[in-house]
C-alpha atoms as a PDB file:
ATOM      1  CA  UNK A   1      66.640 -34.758  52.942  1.00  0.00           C
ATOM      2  CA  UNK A   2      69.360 -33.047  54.973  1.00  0.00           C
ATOM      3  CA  UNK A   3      68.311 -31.888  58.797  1.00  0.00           C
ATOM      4  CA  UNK A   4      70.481 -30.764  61.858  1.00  0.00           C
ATOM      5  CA  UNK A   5      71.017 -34.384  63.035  1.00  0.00           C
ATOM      6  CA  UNK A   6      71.378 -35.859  59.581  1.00  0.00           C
ATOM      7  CA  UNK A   7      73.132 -35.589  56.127  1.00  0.00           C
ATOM      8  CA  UNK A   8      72.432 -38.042  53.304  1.00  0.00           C
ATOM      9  CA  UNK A   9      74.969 -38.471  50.916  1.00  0.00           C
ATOM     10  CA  UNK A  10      73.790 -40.839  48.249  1.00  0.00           C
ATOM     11  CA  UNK A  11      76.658 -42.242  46.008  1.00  0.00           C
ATOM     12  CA  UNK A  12      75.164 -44.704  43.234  1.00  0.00           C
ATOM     13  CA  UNK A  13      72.167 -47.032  44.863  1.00  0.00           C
ATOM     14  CA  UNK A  14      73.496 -46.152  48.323  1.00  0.00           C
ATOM     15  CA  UNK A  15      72.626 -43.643  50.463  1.00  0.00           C
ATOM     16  CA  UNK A  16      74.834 -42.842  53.476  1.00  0.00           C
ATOM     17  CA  UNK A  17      72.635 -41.764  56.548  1.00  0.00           C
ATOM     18  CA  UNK A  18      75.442 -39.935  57.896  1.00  0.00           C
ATOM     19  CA  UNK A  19      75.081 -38.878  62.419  1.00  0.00           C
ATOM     20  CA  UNK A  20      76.542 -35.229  62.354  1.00  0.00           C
ATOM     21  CA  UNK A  21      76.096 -33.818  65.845  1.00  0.00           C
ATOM     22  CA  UNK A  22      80.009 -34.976  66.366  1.00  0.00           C
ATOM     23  CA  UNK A  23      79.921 -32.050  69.062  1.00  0.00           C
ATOM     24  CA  UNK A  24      77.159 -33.138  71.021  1.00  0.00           C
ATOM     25  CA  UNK A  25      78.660 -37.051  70.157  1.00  0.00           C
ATOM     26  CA  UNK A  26      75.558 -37.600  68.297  1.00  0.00           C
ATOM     27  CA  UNK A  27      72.835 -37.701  70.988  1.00  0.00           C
ATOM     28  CA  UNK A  28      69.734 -38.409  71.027  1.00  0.00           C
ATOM     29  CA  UNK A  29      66.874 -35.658  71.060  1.00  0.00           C
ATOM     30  CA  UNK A  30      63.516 -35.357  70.838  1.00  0.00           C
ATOM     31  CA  UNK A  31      64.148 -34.377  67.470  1.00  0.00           C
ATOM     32  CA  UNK A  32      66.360 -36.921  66.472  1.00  0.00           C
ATOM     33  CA  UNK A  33      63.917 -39.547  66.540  1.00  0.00           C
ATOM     34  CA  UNK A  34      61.173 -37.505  64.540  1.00  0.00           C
ATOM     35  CA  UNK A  35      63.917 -36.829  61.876  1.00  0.00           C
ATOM     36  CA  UNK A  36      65.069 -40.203  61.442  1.00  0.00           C
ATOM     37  CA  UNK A  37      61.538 -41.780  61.152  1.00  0.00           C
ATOM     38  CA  UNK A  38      61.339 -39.033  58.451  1.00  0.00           C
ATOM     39  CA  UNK A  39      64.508 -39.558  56.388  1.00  0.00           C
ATOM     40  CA  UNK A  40      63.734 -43.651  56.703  1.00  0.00           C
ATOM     41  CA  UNK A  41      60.363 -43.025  55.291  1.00  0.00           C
ATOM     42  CA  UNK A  42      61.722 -41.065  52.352  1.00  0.00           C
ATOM     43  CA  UNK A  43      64.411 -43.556  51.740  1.00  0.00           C
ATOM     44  CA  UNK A  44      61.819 -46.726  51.250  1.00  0.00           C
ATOM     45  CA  UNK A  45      59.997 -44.669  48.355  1.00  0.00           C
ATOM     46  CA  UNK A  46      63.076 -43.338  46.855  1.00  0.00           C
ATOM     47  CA  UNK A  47      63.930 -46.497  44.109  1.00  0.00           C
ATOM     48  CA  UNK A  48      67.036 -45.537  43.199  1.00  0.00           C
ATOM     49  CA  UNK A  49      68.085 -45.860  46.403  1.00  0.00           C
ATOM     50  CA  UNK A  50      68.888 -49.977  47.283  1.00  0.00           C
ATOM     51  CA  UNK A  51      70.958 -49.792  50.106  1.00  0.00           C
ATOM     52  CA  UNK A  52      70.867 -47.610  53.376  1.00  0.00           C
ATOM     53  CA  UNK A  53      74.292 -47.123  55.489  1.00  0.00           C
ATOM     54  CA  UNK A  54      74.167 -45.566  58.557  1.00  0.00           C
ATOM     55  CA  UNK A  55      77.759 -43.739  59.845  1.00  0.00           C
ATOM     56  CA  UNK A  56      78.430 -41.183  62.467  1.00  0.00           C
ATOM     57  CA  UNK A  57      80.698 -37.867  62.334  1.00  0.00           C
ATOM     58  CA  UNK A  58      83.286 -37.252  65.139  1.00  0.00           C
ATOM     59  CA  UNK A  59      84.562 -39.185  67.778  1.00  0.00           C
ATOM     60  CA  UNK A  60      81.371 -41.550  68.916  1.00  0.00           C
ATOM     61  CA  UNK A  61      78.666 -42.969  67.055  1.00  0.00           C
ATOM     62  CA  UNK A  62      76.276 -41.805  69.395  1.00  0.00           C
ATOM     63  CA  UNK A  63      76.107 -41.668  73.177  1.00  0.00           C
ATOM     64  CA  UNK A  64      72.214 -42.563  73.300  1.00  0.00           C
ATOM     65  CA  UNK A  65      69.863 -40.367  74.431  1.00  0.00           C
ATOM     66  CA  UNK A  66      70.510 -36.623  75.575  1.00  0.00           C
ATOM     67  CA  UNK A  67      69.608 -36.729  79.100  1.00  0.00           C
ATOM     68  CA  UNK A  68      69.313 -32.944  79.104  1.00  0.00           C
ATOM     69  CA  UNK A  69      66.606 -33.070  76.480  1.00  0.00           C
ATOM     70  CA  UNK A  70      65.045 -36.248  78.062  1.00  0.00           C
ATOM     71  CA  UNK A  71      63.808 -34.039  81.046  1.00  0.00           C
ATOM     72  CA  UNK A  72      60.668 -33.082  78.502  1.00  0.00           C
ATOM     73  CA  UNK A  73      59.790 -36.612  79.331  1.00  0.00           C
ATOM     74  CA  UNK A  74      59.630 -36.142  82.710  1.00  0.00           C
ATOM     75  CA  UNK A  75      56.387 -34.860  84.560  1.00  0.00           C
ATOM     76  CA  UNK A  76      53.656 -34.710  87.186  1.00  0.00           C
ATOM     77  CA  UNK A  77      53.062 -38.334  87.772  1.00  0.00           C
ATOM     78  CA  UNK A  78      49.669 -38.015  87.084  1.00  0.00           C
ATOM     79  CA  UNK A  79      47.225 -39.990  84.867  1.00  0.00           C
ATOM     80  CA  UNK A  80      47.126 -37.630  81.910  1.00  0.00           C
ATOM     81  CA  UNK A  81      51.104 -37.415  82.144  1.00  0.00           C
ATOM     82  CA  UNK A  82      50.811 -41.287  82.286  1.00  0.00           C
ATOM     83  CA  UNK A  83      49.221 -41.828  79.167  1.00  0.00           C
ATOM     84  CA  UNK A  84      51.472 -38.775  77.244  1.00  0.00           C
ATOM     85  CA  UNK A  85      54.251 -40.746  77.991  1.00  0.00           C
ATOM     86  CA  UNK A  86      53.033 -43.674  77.029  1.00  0.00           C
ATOM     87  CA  UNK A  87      51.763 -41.784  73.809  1.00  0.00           C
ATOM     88  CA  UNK A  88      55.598 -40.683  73.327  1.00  0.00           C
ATOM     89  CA  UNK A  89      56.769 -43.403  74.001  1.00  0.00           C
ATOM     90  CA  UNK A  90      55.323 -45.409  71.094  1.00  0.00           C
ATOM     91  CA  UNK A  91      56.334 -42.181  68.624  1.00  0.00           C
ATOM     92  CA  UNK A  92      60.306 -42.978  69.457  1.00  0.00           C
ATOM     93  CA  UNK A  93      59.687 -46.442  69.078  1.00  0.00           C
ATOM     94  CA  UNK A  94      57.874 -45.866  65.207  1.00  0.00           C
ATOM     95  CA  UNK A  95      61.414 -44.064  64.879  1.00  0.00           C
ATOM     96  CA  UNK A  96      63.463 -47.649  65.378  1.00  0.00           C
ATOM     97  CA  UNK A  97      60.486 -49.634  63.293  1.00  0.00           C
ATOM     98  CA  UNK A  98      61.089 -47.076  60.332  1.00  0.00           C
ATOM     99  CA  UNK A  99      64.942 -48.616  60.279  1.00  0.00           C
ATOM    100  CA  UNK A 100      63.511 -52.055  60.291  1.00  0.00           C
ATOM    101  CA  UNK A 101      59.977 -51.757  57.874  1.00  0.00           C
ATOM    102  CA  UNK A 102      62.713 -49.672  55.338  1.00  0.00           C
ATOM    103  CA  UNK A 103      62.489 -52.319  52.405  1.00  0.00           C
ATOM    104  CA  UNK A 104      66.361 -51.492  51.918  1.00  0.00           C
ATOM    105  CA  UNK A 105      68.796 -53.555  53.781  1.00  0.00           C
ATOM    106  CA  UNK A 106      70.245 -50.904  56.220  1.00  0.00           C
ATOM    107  CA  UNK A 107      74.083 -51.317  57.273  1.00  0.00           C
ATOM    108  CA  UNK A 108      75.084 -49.891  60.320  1.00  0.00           C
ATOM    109  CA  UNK A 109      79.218 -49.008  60.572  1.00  0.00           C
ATOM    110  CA  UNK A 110      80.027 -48.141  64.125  1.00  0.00           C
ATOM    111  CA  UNK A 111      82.744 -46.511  65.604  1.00  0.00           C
ATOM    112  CA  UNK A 112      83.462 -45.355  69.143  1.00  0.00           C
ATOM    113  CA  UNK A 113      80.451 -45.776  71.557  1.00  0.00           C
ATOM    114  CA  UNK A 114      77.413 -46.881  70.664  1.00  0.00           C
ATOM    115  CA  UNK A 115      75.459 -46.306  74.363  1.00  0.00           C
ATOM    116  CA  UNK A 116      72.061 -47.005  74.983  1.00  0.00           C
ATOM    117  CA  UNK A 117      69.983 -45.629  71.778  1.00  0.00           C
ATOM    118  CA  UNK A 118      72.167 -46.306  69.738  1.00  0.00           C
ATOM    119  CA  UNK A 119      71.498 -50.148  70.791  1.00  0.00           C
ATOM    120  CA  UNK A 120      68.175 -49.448  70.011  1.00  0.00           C
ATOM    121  CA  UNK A 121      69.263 -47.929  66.273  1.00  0.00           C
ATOM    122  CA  UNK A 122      71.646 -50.614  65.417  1.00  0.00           C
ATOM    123  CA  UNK A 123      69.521 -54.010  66.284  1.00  0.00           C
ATOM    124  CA  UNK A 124      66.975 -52.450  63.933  1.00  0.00           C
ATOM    125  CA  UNK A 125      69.648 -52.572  61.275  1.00  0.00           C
ATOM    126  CA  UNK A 126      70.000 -55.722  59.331  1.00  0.00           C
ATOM    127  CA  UNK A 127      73.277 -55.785  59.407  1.00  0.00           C
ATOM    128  CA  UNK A 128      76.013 -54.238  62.082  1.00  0.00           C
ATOM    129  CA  UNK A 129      80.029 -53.602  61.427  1.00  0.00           C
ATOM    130  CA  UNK A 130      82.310 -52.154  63.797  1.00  0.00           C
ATOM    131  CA  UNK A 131      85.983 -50.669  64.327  1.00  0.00           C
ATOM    132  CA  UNK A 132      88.055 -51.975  66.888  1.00  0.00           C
ATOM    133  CA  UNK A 133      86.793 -48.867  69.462  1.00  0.00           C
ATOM    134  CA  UNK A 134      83.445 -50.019  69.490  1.00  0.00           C
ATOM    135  CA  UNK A 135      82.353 -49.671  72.884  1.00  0.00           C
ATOM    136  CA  UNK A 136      78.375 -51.022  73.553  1.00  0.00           C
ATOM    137  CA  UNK A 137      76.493 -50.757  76.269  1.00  0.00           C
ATOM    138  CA  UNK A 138      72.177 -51.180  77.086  1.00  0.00           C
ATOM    139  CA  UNK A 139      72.936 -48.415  79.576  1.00  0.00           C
ATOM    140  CA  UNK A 140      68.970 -47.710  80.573  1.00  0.00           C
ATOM    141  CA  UNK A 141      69.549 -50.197  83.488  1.00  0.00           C
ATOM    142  CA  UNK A 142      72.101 -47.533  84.884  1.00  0.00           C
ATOM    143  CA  UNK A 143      70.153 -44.711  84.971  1.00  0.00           C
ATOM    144  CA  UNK A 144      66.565 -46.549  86.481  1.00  0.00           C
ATOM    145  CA  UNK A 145      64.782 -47.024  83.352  1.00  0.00           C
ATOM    146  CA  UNK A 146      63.141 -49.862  81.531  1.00  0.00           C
ATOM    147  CA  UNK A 147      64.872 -49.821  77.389  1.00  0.00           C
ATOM    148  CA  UNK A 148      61.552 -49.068  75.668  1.00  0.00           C
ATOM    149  CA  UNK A 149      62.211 -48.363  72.078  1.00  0.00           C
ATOM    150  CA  UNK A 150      63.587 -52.010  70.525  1.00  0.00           C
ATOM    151  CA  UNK A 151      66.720 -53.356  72.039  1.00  0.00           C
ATOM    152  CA  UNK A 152      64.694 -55.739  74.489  1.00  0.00           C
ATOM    153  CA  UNK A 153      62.785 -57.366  71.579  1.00  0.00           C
ATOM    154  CA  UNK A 154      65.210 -57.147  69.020  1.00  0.00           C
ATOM    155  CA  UNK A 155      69.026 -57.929  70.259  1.00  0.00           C
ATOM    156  CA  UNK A 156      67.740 -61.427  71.832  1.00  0.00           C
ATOM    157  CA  UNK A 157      67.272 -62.348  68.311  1.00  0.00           C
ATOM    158  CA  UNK A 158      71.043 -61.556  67.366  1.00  0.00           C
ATOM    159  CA  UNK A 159      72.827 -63.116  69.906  1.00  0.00           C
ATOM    160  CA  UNK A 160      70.380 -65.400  71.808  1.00  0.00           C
ATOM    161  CA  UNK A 161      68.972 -64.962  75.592  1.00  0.00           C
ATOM    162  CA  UNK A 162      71.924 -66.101  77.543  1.00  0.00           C
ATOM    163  CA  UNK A 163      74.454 -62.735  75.900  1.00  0.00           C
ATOM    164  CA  UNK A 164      71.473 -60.350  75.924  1.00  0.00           C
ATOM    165  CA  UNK A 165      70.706 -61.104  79.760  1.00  0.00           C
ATOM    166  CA  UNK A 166      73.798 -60.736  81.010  1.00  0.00           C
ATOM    167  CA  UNK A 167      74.422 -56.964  78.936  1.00  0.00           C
ATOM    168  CA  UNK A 168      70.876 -55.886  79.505  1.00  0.00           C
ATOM    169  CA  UNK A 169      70.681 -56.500  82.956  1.00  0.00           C
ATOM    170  CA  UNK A 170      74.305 -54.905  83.984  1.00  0.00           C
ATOM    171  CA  UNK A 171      74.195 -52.453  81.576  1.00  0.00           C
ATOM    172  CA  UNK A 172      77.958 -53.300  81.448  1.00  0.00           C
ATOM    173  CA  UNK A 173      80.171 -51.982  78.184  1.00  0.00           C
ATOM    174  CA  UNK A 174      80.937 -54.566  75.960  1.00  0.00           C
ATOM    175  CA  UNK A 175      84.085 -54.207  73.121  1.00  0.00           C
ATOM    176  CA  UNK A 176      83.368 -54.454  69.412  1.00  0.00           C
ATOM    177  CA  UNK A 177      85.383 -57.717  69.935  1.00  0.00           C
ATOM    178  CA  UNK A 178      82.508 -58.905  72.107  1.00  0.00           C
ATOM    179  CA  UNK A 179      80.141 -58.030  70.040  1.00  0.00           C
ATOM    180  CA  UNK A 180      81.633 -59.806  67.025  1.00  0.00           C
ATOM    181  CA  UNK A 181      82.081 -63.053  69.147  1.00  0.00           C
ATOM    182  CA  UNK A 182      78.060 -62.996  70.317  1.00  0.00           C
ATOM    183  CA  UNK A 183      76.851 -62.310  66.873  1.00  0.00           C
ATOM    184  CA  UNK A 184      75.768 -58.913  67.420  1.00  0.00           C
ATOM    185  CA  UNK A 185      78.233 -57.712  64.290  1.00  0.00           C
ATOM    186  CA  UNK A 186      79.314 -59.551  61.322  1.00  0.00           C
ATOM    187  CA  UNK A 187      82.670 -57.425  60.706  1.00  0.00           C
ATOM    188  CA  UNK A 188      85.495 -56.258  62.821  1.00  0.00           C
ATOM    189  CA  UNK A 189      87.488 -53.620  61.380  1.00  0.00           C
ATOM    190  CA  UNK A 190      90.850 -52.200  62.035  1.00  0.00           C
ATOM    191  CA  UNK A 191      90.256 -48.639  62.159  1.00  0.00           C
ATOM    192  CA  UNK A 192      87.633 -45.888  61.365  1.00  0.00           C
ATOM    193  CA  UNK A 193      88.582 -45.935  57.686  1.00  0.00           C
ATOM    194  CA  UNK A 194      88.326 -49.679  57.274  1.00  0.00           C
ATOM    195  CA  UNK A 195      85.096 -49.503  58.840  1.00  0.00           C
ATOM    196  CA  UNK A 196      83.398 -47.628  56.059  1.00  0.00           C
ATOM    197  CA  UNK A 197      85.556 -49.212  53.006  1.00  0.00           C
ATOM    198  CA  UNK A 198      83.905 -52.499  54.417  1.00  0.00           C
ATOM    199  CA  UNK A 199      80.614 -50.832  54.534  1.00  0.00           C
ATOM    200  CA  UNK A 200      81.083 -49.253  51.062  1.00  0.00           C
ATOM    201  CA  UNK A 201      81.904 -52.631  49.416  1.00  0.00           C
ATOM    202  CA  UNK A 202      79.266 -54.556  51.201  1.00  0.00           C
ATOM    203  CA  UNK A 203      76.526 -52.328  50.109  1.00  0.00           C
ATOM    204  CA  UNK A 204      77.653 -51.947  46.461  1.00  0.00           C
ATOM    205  CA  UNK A 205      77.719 -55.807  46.666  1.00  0.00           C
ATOM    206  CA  UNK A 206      74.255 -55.919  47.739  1.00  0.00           C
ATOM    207  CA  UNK A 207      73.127 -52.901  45.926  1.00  0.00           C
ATOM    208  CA  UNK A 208      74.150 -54.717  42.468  1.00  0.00           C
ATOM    209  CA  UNK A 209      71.858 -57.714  42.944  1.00  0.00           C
ATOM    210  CA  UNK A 210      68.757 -57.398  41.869  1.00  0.00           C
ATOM    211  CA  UNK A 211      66.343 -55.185  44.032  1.00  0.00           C
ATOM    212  CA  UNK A 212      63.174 -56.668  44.470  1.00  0.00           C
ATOM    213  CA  UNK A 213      64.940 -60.123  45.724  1.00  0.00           C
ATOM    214  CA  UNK A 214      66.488 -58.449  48.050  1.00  0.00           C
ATOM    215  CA  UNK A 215      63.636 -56.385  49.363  1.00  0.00           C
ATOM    216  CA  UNK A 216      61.691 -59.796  49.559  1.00  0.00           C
ATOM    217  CA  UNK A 217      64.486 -61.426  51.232  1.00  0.00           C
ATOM    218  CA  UNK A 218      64.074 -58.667  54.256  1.00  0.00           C
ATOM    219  CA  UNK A 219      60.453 -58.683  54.635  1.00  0.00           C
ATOM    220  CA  UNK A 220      60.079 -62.390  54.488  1.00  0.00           C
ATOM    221  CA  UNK A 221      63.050 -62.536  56.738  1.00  0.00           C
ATOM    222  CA  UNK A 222      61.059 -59.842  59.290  1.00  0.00           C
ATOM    223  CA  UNK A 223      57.914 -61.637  58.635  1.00  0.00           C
ATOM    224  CA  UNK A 224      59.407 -65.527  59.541  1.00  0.00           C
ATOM    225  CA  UNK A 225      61.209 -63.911  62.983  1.00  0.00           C
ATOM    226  CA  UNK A 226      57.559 -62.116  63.858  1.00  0.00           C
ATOM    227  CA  UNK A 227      55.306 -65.048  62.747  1.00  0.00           C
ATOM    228  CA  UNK A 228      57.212 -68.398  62.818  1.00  0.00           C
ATOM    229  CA  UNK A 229      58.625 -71.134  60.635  1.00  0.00           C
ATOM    230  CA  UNK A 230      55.048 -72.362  59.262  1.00  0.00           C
ATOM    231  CA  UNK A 231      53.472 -69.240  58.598  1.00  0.00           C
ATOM    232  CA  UNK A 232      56.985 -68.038  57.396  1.00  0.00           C
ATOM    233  CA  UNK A 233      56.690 -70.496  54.618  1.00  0.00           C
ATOM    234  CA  UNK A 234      53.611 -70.043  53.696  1.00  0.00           C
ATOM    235  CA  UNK A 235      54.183 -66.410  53.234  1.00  0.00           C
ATOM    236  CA  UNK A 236      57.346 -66.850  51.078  1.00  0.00           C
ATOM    237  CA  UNK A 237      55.691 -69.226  48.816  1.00  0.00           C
ATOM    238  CA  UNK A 238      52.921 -66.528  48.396  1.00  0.00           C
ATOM    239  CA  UNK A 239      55.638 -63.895  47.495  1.00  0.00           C
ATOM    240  CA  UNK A 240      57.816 -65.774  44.967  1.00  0.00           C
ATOM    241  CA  UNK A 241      54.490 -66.581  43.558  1.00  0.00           C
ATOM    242  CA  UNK A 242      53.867 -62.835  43.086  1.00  0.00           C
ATOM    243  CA  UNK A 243      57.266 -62.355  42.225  1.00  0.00           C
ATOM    244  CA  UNK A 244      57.912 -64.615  39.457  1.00  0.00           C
ATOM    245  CA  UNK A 245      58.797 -64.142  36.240  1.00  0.00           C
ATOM    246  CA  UNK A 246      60.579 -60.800  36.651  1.00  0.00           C
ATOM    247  CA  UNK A 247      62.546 -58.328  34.700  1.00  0.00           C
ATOM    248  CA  UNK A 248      65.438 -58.554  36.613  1.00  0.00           C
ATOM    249  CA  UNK A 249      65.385 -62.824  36.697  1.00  0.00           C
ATOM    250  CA  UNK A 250      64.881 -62.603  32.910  1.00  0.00           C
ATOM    251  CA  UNK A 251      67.997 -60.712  32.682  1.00  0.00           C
ATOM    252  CA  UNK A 252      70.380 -62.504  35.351  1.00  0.00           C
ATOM    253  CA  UNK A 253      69.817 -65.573  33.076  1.00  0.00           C
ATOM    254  CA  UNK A 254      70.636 -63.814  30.067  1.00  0.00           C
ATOM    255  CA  UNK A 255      73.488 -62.258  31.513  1.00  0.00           C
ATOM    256  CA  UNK A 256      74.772 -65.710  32.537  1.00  0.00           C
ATOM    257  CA  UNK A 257      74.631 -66.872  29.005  1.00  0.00           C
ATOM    258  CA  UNK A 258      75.767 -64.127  27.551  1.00  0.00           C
ATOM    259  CA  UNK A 259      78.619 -64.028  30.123  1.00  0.00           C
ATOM    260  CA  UNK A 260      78.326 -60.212  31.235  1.00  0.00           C
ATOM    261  CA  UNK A 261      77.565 -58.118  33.952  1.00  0.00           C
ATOM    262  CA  UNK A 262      73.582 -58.494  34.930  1.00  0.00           C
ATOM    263  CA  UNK A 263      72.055 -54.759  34.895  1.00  0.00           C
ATOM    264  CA  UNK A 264      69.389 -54.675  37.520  1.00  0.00           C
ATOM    265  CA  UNK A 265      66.177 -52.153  37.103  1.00  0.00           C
ATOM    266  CA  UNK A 266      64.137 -54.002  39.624  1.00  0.00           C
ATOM    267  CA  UNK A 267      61.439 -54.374  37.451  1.00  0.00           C
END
């Protein structure tokens, strides 16, 4: 599962999707995107795997896309180029849904900046942590472009219209203390180092619950956001129905009477 832009560590039930261009402060190719959609893919049908981390190498966690390699984007303005684009357009974009349609939660800890892309990366996490470095930015309005690959339908969902305006409009940097205030991450950490001890002990915390609850919890969660409240219960109802009785709730009720650790098989 290991590629030029990637290593996965995997350390119990979580795997650690770890950003190791530090050189090139993990940006964004062509590449990138095909490999991530890739490694998420083999991550959702891996079952031992229950929780996904995402962590960068080196000084940023990525500086969004690599405008040297985004020229291969660029053509002749005519129809056929047109529709290519629009073609590769919808290829990153399956890239950021892979993050999101992953039935593990995915934890993103950021460090240094997190520019344009990685925007786009991190609102398709479910949840976000950050060192105090954390610099953000939706940085496509700088450079004349439209963000095309998730941050415009996704971050209004974190931290509501009035925020996301504002940052995606001046494409202004905002701190990791900013981003904790809005809603966009649940965590502020000290340093580097506390930044991925948090991470660790909030995805062992998750990963020892029992799997398919938390799997359900995501998609219904995705589902409600897409579909609304109604339909949202409707579908949940369907899915505990499906759900229940399980391996897994058999067993966190016997562990509660016997008064021992639960062991989870997701079964």
């Amino acid at each position: 599962m290991q590629s030029e832009y990637f290593k996965v560590e995997k350390a119990g039930h979580i795997a650690w999707m770890i950003l190791n261009r530090a050189k090139q402060r993990n940006t964004m190719t062509m590449e990138f995107f095909q490999e991530i959609r890739r490694l998420f893919e083999a991550l959702d049908e891996d079952d031992a795997v229950r929780v996904v981390v995402i962590r960068a190498e080196g000084k940023s966690f990525t500086a969004g896309l690599d405008l040297v390699a985004a020229q291969s984007l660029l053509g002749d303005g005519s129809a056929l180029y047109r529709e290519e684009l629009r073609r590769k357009i919808l290829n990153l974009q399956a890239s950021m849904n892979a993050i999101e349609k992953c039935r593990k939660p995915v934890i993103a800890a950021i460090h240094g900046h997190c520019i344009g892309g990685g925007v786009d990366l991190t609102s398709a996490c479910d949840i976000r942590l950050a060192a105090q470095d954390a610099i953000f930015s939706i940085r496509e309005t700088r450079i004349g472009i439209i963000a095309d690959i998730g941050t415009l339908q996704r971050v209004p969902y974190i931290i509501g219209q009035g925020w996301f305006r504002e940052l995606a409009l001046t494409g202004r940097d905002w701190t990791a203390e900013e981003a904790l205030k809005m809603g966009y991450i649940t965590r502020l950490c000290q340093n580097t180092q506390d930044l991925f001890e948090q991470a660790r002990a909030l995805a062992e915390e998750i990963a020892g619950l029992p799997p398919l609850a938390v799997q359900g919890i995501k998609e219904v969660a995705n589902y409600s956001r897409d579909h609304g409240i109604q339909q949202g219960l409707e579908y949940v109802a369907q899915r505990n129905a499906a759900l229940i009785p399980n391996d897994d709730m058999i067993e966190a009720v016997t562990a509660f009477l016997e008064k021992r650790t639960p062991n989870y098989r997701g079964r």
